[in-house]
N, C-alpha and C. Protein backbone atom coordinates (compact mmCIF):
# COMPACT_ATOMS: atom_id res chain seq x y z
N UNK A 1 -14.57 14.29 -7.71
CA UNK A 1 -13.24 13.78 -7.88
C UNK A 1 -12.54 13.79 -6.53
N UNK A 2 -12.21 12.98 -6.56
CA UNK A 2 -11.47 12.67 -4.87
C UNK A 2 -9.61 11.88 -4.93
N UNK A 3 -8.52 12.64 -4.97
CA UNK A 3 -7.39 12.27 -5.18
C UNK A 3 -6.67 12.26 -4.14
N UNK A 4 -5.65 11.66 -3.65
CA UNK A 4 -4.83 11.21 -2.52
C UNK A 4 -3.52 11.15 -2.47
N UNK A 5 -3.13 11.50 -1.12
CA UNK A 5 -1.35 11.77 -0.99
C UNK A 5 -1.09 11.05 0.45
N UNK A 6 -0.20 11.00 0.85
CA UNK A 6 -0.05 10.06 2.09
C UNK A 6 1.53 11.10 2.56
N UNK A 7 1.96 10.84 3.52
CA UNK A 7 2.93 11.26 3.86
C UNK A 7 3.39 10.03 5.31
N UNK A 8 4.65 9.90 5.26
CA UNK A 8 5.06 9.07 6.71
C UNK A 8 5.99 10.11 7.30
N UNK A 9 6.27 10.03 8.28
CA UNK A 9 7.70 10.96 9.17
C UNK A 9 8.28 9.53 10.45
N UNK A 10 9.20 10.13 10.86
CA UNK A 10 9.85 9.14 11.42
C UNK A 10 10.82 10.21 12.29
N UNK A 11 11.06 9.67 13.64
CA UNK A 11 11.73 10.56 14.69
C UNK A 11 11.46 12.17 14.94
N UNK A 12 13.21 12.93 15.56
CA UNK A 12 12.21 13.93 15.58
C UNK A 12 12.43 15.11 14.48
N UNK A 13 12.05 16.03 15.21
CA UNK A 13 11.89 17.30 13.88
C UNK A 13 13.22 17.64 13.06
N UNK A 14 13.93 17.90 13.51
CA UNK A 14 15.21 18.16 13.25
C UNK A 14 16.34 16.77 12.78
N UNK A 15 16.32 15.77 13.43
CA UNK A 15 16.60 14.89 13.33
C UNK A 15 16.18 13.54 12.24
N UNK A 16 14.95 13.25 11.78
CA UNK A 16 13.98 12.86 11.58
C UNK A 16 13.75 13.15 10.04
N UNK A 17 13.05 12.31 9.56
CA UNK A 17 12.69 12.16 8.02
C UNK A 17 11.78 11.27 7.14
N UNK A 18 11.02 11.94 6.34
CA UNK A 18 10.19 11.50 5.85
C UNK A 18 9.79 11.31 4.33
N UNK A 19 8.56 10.66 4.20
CA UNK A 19 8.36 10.06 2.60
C UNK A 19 7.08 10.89 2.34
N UNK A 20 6.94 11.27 0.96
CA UNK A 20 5.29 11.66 0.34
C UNK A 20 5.58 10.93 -0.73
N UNK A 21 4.36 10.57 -0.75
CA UNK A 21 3.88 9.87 -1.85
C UNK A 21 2.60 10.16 -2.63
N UNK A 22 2.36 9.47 -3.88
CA UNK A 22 0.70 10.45 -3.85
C UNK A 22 -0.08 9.15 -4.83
N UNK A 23 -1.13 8.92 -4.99
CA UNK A 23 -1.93 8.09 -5.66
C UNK A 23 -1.64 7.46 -6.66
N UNK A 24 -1.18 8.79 -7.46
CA UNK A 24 -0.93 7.99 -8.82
C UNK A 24 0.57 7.17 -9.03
N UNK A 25 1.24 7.57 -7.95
CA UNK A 25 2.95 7.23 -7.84
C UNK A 25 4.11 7.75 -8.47
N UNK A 26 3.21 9.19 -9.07
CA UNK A 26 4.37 10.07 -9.73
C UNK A 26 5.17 10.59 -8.49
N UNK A 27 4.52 10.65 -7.47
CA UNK A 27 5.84 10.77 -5.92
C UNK A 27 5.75 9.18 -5.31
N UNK A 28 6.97 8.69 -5.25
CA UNK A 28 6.53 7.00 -4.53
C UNK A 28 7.90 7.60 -3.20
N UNK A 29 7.38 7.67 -2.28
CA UNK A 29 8.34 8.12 -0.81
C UNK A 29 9.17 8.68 -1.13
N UNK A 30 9.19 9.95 -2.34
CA UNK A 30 10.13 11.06 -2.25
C UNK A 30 10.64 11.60 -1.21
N UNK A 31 11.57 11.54 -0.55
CA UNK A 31 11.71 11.99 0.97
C UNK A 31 11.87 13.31 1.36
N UNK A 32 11.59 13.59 1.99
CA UNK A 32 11.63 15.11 2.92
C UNK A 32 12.00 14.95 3.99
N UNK A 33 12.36 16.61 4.68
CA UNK A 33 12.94 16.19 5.83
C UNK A 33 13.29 18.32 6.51
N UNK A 34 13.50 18.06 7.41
CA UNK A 34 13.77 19.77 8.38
C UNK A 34 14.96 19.93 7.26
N UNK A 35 16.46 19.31 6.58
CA UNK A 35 16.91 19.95 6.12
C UNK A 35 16.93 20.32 4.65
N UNK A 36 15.88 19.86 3.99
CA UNK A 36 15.26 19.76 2.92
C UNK A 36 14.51 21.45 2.97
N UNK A 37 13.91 21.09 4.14
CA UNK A 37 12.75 22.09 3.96
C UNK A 37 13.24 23.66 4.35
N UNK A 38 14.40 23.42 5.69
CA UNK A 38 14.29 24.98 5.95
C UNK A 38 15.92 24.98 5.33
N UNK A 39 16.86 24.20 5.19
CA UNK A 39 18.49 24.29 5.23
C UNK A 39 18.95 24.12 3.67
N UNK A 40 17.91 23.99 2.45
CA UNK A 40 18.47 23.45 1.33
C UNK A 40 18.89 22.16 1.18
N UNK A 41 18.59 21.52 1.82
CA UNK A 41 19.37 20.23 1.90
C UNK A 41 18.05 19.01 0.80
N UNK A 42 18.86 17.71 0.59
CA UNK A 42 17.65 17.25 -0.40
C UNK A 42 16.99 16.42 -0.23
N UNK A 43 15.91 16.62 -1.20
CA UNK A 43 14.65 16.00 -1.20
C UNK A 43 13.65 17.20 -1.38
N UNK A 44 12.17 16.76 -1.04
CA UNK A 44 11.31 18.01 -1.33
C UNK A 44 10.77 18.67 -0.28
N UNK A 45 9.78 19.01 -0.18
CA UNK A 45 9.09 19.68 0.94
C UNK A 45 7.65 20.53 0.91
N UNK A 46 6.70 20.32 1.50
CA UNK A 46 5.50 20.69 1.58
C UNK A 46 4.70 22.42 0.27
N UNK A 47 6.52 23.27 0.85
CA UNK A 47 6.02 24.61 -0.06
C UNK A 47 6.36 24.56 -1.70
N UNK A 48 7.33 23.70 -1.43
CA UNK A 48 7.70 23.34 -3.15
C UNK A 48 6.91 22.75 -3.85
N UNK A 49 6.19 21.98 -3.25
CA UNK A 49 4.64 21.08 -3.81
C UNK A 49 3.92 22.14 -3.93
N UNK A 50 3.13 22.68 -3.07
CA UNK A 50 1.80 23.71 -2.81
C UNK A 50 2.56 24.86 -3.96
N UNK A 51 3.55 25.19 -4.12
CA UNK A 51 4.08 25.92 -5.53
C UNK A 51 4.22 25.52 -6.72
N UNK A 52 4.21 24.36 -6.87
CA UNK A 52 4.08 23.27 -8.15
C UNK A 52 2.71 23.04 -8.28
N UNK A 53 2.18 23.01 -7.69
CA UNK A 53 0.34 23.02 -7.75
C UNK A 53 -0.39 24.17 -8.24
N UNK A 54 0.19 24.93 -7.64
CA UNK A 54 -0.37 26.38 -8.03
C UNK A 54 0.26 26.89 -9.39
N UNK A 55 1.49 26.68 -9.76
CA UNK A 55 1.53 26.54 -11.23
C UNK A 55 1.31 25.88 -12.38
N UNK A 56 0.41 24.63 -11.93
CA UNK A 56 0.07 23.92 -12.73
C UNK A 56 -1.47 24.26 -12.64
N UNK A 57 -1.87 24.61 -11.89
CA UNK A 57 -3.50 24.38 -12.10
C UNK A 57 -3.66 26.71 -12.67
N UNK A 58 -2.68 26.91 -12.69
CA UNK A 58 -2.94 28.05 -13.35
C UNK A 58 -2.89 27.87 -14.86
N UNK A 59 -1.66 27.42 -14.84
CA UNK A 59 -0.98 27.31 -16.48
C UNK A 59 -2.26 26.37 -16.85
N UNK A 60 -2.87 25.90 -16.66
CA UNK A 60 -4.32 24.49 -17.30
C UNK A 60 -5.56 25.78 -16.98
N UNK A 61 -6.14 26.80 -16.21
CA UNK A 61 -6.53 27.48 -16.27
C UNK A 61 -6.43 28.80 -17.49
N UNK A 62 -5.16 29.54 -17.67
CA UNK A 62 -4.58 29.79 -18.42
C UNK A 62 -5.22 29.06 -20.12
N UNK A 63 -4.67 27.93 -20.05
CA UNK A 63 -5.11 27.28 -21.52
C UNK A 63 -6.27 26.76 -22.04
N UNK A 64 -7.41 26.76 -20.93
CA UNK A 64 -8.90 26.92 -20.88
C UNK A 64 -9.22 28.16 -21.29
N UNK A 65 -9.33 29.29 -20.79
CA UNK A 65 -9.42 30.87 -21.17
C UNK A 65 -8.86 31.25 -22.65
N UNK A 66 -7.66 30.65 -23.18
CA UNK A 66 -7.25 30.78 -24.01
C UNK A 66 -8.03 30.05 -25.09
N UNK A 67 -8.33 28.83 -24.93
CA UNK A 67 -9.51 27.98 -25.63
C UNK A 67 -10.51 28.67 -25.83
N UNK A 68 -11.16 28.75 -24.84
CA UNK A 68 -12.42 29.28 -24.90
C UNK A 68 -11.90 30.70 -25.87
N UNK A 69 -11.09 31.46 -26.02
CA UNK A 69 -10.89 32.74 -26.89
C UNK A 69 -10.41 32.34 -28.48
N UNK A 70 -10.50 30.81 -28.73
CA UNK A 70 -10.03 30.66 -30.16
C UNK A 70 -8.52 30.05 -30.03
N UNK A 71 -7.68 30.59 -29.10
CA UNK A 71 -6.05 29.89 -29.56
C UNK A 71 -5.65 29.35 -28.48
N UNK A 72 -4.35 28.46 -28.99
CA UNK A 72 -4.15 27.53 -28.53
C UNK A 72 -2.43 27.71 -28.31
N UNK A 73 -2.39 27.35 -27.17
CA UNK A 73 -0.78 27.88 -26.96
C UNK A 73 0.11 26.64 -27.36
N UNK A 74 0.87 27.10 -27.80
CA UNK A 74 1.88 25.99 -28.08
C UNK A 74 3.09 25.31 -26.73
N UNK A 75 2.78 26.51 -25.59
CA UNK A 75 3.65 25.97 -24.10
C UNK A 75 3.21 27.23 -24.01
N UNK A 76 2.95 26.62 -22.30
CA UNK A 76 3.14 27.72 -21.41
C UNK A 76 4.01 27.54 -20.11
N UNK A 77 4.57 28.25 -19.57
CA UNK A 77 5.45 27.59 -18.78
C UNK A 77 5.31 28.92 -17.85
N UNK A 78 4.70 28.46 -16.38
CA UNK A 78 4.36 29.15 -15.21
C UNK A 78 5.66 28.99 -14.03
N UNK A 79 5.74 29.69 -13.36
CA UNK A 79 6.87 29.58 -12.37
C UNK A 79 5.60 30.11 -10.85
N UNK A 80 5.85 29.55 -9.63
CA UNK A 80 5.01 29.93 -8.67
C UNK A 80 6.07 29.83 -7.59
N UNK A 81 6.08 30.36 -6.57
CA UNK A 81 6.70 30.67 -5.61
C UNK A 81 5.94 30.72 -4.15
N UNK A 82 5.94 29.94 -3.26
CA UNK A 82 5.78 30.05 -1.88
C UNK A 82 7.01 30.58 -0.84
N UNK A 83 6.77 31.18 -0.19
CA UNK A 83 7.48 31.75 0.94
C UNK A 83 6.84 31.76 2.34
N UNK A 84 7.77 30.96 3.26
CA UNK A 84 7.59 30.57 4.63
C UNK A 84 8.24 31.85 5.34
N UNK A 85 7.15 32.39 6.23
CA UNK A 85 7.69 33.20 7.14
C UNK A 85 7.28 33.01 8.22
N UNK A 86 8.17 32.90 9.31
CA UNK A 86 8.14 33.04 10.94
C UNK A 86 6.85 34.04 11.54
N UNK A 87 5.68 34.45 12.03
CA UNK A 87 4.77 35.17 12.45
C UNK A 87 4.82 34.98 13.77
N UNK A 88 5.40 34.23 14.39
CA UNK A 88 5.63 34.48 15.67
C UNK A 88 4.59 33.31 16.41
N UNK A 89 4.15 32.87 15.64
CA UNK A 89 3.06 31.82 16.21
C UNK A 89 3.62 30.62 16.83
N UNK A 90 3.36 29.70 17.99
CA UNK A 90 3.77 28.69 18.22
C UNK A 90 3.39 27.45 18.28
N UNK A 91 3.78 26.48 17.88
CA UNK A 91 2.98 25.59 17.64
C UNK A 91 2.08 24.78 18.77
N UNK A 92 0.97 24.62 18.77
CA UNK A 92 0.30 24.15 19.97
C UNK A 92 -0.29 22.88 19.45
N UNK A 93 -0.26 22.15 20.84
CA UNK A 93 -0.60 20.70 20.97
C UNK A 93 -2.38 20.56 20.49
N UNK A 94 -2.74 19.64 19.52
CA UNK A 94 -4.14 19.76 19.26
C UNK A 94 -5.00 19.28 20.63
N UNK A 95 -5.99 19.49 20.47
CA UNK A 95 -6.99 19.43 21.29
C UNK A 95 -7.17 17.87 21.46
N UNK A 96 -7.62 17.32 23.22
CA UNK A 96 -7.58 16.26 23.07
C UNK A 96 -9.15 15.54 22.60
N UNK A 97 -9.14 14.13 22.15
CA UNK A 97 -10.19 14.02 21.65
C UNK A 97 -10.79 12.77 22.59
């Protein structure tokens, strides 16, 4: 199985803003952006996805295990949480090719 997401950005980091989108077009250039991501500001952003993922492919994990034991849930409803922290790392220019 092979599924797909695209992302565009435009200017710069702070300034600057961008679209995700994903295959099926349940995201069609939802936009993101620096104040989205670190300031609250709107639209979505990379950890809110990768946390929506991870509660969905649990909660469908979750209701497999539960299958496989005989019952069948009537909802399950997962909450997941990512948290961005500063480590001190800086970002470096990739290698040239």
């Amino acid at each position: 199985m092979s599924k797909k997401g695209s992302a565009v950005w435009q200017g710069s980091i702070k300034e600057g803003g961008g679209t995700i989108s994903t295959e099926t077009g349940v995201l069609n250039e939802a936009p993101y952006g620096f104040k989205s991501r670190f300031e609250g500001g709107k639209g979505t952003n990379p950890e809110e996805l990768i946390a929506a993922a991870h509660a969905a492919c649990f909660s469908m994990a979750l209701s497999m295990m539960l299958g496989e034991a005989g019952a069948t849930p009537d909802k399950l409803h997962t909450e997941a949480a990512v948290t961005l922290e500063k480590k001190g790392m800086a970002l470096k220019s990739p290698p040239a090719i």
